[in-house]
PDB file of N, CA and C in Angstrom:
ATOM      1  N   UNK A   1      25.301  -9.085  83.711  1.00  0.00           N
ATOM      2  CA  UNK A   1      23.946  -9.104  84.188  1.00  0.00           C
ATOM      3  C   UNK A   1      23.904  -9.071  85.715  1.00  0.00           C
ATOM      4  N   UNK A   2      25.093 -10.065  86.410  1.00  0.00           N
ATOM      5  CA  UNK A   2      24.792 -10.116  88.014  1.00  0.00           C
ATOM      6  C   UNK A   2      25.031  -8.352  88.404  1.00  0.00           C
ATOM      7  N   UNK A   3      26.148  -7.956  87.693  1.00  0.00           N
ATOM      8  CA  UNK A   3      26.696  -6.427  87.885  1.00  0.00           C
ATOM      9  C   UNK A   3      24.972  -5.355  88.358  1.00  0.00           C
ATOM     10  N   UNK A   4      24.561  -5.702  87.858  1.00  0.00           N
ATOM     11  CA  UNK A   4      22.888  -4.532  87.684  1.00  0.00           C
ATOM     12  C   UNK A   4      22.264  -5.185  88.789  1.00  0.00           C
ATOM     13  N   UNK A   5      21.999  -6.298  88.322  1.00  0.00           N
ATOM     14  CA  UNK A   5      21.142  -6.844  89.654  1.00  0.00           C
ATOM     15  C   UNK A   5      22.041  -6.319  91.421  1.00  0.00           C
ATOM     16  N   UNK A   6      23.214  -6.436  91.199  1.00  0.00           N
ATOM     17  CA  UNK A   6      24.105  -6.255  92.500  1.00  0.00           C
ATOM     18  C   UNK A   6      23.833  -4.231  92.629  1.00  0.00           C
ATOM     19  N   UNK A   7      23.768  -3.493  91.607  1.00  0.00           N
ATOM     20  CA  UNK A   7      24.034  -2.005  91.787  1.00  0.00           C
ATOM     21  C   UNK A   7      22.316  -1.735  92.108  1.00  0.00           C
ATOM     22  N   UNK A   8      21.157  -2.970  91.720  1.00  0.00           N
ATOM     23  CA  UNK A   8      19.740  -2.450  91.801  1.00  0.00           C
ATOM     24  C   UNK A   8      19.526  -2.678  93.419  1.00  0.00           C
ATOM     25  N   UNK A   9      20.332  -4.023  93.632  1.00  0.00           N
ATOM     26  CA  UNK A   9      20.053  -4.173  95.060  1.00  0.00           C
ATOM     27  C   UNK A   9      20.431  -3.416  96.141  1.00  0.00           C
ATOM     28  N   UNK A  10      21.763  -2.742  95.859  1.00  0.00           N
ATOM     29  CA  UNK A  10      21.875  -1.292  96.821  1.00  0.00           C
ATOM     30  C   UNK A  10      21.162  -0.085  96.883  1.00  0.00           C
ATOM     31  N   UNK A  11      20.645   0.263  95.347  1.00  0.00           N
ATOM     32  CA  UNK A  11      19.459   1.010  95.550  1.00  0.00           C
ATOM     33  C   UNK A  11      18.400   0.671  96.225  1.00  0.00           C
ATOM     34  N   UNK A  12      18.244  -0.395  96.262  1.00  0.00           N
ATOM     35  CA  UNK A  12      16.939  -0.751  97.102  1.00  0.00           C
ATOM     36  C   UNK A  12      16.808  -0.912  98.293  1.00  0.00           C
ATOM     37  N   UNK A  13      18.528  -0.823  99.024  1.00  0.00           N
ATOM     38  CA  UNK A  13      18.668  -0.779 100.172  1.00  0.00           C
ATOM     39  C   UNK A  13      18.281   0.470 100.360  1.00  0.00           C
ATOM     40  N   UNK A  14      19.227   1.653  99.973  1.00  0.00           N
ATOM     41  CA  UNK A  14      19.179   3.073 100.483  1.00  0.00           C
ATOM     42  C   UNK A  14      18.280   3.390 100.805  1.00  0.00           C
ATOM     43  N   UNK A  15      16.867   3.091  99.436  1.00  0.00           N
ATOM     44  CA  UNK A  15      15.161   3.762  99.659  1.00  0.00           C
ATOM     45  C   UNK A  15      14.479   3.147 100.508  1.00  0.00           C
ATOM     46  N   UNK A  16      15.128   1.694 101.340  1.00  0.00           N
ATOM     47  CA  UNK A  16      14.380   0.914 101.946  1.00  0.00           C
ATOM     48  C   UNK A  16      14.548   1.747 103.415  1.00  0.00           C
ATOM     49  N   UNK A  17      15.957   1.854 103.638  1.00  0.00           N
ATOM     50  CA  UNK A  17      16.869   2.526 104.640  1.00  0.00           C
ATOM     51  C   UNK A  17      15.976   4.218 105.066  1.00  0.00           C
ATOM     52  N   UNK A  18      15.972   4.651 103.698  1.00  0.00           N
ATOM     53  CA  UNK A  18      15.217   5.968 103.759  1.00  0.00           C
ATOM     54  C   UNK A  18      13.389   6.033 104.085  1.00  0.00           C
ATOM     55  N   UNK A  19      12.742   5.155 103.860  1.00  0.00           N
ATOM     56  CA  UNK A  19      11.318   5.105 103.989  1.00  0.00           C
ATOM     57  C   UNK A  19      11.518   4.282 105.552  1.00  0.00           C
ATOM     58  N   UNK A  20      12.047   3.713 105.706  1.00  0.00           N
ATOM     59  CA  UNK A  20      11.349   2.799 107.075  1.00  0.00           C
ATOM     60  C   UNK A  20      11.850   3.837 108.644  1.00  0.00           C
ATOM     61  N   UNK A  21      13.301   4.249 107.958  1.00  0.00           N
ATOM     62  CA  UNK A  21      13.765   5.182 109.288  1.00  0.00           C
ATOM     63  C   UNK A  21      13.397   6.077 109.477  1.00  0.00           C
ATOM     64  N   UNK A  22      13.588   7.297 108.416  1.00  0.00           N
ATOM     65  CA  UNK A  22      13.174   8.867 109.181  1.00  0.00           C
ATOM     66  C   UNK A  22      11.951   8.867 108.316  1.00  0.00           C
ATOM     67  N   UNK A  23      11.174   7.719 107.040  1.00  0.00           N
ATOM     68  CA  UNK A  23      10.084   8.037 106.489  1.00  0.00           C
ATOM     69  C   UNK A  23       9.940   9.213 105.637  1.00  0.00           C
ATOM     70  N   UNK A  24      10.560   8.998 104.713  1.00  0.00           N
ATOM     71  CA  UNK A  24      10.626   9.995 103.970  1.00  0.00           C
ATOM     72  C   UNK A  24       9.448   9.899 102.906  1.00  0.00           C
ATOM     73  N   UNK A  25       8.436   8.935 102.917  1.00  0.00           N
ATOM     74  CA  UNK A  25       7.395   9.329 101.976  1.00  0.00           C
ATOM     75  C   UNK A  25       6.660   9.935 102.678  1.00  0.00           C
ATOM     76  N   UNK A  26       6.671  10.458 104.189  1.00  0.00           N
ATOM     77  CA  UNK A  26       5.955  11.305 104.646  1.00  0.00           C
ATOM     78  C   UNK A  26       6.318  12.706 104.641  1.00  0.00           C
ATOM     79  N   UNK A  27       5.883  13.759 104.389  1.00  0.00           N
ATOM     80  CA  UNK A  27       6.729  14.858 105.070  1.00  0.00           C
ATOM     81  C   UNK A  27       5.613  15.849 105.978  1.00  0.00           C
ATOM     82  N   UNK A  28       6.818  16.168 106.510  1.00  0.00           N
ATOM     83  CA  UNK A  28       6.338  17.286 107.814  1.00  0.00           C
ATOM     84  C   UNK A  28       5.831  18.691 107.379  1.00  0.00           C
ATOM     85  N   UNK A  29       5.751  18.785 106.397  1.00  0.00           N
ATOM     86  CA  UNK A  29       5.806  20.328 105.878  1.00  0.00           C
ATOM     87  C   UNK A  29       5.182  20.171 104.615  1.00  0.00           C
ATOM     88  N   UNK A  30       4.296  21.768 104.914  1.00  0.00           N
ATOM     89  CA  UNK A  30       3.785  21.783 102.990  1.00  0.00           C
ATOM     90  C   UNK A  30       4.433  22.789 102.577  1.00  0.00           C
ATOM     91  N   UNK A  31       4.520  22.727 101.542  1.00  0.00           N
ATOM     92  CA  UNK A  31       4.787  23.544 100.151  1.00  0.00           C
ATOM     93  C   UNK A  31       6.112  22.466 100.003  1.00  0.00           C
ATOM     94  N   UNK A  32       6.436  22.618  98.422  1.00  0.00           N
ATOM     95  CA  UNK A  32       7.626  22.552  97.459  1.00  0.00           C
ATOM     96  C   UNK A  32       8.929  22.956  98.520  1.00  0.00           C
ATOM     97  N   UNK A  33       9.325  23.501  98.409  1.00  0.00           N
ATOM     98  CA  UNK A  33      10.432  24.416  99.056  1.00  0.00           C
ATOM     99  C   UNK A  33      11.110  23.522 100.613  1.00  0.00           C
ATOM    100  N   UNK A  34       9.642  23.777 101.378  1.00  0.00           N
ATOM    101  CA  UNK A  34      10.166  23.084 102.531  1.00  0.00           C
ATOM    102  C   UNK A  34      10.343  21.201 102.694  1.00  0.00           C
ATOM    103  N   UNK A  35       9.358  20.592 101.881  1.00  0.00           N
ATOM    104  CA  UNK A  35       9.490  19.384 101.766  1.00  0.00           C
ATOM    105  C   UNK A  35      11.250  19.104 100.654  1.00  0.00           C
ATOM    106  N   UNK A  36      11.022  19.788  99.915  1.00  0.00           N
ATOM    107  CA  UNK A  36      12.673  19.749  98.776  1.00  0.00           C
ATOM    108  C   UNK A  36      14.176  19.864 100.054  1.00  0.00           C
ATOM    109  N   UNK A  37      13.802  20.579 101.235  1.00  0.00           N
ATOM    110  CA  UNK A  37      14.940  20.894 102.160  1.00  0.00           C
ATOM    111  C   UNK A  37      14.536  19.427 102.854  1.00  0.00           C
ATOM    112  N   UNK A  38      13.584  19.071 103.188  1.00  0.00           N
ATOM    113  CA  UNK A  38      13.599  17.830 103.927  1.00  0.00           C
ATOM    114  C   UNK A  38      13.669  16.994 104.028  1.00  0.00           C
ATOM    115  N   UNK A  39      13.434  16.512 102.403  1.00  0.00           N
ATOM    116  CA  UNK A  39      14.568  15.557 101.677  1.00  0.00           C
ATOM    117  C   UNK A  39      15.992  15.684 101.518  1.00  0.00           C
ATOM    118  N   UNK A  40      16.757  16.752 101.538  1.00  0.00           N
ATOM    119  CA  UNK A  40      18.017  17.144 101.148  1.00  0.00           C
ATOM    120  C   UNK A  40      18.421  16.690 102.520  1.00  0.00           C
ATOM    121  N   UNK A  41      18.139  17.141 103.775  1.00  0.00           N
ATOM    122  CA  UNK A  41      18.881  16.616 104.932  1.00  0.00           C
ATOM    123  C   UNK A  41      18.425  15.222 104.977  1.00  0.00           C
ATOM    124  N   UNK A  42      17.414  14.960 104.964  1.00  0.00           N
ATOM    125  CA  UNK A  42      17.059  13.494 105.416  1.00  0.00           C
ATOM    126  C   UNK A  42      18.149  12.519 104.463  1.00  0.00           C
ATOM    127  N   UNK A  43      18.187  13.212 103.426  1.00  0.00           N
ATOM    128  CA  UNK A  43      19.310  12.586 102.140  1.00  0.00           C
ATOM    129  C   UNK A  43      20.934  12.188 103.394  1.00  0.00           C
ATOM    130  N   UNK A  44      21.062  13.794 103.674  1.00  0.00           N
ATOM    131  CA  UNK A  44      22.488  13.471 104.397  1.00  0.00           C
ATOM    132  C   UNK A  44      22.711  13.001 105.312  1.00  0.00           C
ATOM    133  N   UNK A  45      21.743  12.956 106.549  1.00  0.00           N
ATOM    134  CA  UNK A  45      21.740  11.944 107.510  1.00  0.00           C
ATOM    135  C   UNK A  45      21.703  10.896 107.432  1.00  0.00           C
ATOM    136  N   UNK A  46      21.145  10.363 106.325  1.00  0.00           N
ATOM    137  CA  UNK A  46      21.307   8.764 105.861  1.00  0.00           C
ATOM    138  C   UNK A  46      22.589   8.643 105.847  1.00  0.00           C
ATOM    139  N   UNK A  47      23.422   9.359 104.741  1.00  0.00           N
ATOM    140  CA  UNK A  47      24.748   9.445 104.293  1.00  0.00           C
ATOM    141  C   UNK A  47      25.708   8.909 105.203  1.00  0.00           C
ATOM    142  N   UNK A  48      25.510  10.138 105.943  1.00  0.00           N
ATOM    143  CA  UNK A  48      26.320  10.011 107.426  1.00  0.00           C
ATOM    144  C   UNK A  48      25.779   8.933 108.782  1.00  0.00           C
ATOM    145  N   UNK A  49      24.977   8.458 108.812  1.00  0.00           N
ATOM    146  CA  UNK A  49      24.630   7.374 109.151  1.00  0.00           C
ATOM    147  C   UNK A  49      25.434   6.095 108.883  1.00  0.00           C
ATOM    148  N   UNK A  50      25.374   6.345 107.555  1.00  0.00           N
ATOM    149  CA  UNK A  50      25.601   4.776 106.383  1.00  0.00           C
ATOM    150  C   UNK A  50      27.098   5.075 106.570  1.00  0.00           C
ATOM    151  N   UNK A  51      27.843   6.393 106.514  1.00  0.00           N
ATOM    152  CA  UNK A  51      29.124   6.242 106.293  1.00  0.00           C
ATOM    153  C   UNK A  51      30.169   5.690 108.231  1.00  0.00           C
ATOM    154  N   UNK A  52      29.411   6.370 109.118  1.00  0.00           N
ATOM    155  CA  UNK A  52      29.442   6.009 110.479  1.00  0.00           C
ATOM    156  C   UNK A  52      29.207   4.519 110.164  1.00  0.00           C
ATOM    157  N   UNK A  53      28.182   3.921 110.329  1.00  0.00           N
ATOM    158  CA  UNK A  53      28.556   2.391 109.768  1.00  0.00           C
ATOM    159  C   UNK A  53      29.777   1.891 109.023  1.00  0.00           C
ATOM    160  N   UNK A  54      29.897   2.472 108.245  1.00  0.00           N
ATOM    161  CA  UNK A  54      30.788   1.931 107.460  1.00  0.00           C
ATOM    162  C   UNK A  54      32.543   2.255 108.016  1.00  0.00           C
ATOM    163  N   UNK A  55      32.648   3.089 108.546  1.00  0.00           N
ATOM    164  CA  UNK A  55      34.200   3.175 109.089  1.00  0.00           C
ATOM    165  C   UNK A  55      34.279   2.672 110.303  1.00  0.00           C
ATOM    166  N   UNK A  56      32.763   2.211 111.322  1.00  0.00           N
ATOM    167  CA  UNK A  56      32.868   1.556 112.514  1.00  0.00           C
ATOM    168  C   UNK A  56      33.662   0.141 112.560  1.00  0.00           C
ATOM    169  N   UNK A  57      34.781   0.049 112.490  1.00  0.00           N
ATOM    170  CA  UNK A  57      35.119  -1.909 112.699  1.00  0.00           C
ATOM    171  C   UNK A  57      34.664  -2.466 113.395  1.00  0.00           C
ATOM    172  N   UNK A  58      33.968  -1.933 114.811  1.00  0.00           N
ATOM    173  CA  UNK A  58      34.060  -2.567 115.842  1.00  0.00           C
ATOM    174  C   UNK A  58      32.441  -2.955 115.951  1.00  0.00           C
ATOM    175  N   UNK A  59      31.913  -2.740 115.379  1.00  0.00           N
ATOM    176  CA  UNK A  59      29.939  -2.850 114.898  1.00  0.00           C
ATOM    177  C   UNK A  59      30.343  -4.471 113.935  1.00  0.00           C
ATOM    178  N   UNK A  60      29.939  -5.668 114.506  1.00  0.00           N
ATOM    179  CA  UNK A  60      29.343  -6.375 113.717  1.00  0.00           C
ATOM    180  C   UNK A  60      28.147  -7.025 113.747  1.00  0.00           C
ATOM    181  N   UNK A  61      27.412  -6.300 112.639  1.00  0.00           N
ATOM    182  CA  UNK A  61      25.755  -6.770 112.812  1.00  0.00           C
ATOM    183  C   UNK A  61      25.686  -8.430 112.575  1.00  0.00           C
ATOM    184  N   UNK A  62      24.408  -8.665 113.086  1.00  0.00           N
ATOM    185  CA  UNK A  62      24.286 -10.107 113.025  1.00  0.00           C
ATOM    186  C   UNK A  62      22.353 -10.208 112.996  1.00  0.00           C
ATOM    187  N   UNK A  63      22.582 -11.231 112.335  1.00  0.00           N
ATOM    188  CA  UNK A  63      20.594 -11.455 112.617  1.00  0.00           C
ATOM    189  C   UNK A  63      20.260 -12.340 113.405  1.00  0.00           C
ATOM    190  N   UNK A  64      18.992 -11.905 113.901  1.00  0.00           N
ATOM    191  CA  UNK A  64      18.453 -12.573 114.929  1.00  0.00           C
ATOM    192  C   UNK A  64      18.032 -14.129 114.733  1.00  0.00           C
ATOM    193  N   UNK A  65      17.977 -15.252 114.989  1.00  0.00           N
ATOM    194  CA  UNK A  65      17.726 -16.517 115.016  1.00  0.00           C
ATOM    195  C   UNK A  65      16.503 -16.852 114.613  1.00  0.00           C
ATOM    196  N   UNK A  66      15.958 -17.462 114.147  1.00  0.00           N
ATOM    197  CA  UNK A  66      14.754 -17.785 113.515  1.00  0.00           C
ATOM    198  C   UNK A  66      14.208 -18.428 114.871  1.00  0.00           C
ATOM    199  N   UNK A  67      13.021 -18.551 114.800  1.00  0.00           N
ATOM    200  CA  UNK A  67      12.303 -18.932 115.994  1.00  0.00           C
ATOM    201  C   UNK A  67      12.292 -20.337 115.723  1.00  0.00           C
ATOM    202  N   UNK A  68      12.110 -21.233 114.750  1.00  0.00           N
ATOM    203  CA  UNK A  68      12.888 -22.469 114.417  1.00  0.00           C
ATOM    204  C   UNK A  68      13.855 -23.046 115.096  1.00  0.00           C
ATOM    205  N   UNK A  69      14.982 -22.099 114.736  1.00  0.00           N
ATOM    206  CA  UNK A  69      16.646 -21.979 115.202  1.00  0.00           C
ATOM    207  C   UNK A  69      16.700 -22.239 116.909  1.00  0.00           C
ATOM    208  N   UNK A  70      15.692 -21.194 117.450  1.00  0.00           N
ATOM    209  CA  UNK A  70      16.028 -20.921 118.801  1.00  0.00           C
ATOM    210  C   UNK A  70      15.131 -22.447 119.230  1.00  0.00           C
ATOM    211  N   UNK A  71      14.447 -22.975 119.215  1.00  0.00           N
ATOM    212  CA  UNK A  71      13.456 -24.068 119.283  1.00  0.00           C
ATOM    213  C   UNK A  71      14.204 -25.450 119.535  1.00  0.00           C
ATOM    214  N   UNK A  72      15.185 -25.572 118.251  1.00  0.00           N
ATOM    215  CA  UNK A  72      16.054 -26.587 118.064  1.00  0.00           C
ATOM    216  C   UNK A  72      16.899 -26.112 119.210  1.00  0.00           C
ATOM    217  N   UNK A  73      17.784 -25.140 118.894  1.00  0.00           N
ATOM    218  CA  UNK A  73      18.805 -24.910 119.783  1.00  0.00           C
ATOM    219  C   UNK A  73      18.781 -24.954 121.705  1.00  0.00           C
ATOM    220  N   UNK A  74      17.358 -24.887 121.627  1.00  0.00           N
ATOM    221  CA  UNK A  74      16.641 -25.180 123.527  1.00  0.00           C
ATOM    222  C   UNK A  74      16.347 -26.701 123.696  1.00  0.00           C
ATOM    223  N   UNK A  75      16.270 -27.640 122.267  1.00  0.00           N
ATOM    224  CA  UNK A  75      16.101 -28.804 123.094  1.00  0.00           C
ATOM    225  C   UNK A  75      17.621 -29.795 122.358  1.00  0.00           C
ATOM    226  N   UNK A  76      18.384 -28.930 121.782  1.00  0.00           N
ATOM    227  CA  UNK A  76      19.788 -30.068 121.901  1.00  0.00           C
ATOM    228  C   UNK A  76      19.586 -30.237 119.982  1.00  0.00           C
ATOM    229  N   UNK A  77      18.710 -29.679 119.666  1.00  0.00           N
ATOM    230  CA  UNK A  77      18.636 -30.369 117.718  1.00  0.00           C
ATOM    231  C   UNK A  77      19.931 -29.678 116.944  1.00  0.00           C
ATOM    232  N   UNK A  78      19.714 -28.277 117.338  1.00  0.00           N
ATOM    233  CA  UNK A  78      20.882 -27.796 116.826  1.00  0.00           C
ATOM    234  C   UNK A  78      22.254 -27.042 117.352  1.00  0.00           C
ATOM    235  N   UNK A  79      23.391 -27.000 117.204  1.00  0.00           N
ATOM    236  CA  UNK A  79      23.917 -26.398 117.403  1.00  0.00           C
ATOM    237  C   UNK A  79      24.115 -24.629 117.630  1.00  0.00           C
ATOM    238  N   UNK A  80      24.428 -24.447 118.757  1.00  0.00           N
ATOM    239  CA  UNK A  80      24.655 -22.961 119.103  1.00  0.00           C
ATOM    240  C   UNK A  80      25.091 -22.463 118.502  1.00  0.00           C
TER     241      UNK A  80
END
């Protein structure tokens, strides 16, 4: 069961990855034809994006601090 939930959650990365960056529920173009090509690259630039990430070692992402976090951490509550 965790197996699906773990393979649904990468899908949900990719389409998340794909709508927020180059916006792919929008397209630039009408007709069939030209929107079908503009998905197909927008497809591979993700790809190659995601795969550039992925062979970079030297990229380690990190998230930003909760405004909480940074609050505590300016008057001594929490550790850096």
């Amino acid at each position: 069961m965790a197996a699906t939930y773990n393979a649904r959650a990468g899908i949900e990365v990719a389409i998340s990855q794909a709508v927020r960056g180059p916006g792919l529920r929008h397209s630039r173009y009408r007709g069939l034809p030209k929107v079908h090509l503009q998905n197909i690259l927008t497809g591979l630039a993700l790809n190659l994006t995601r795969l550039g990430a992925y062979f970079n070692p030297s990229h380690n992402p990190t998230t930003r601090p909760s405004k909480v976090r940074e609050l505590c951490t300016a008057h001594g509550l929490a550790a850096a």
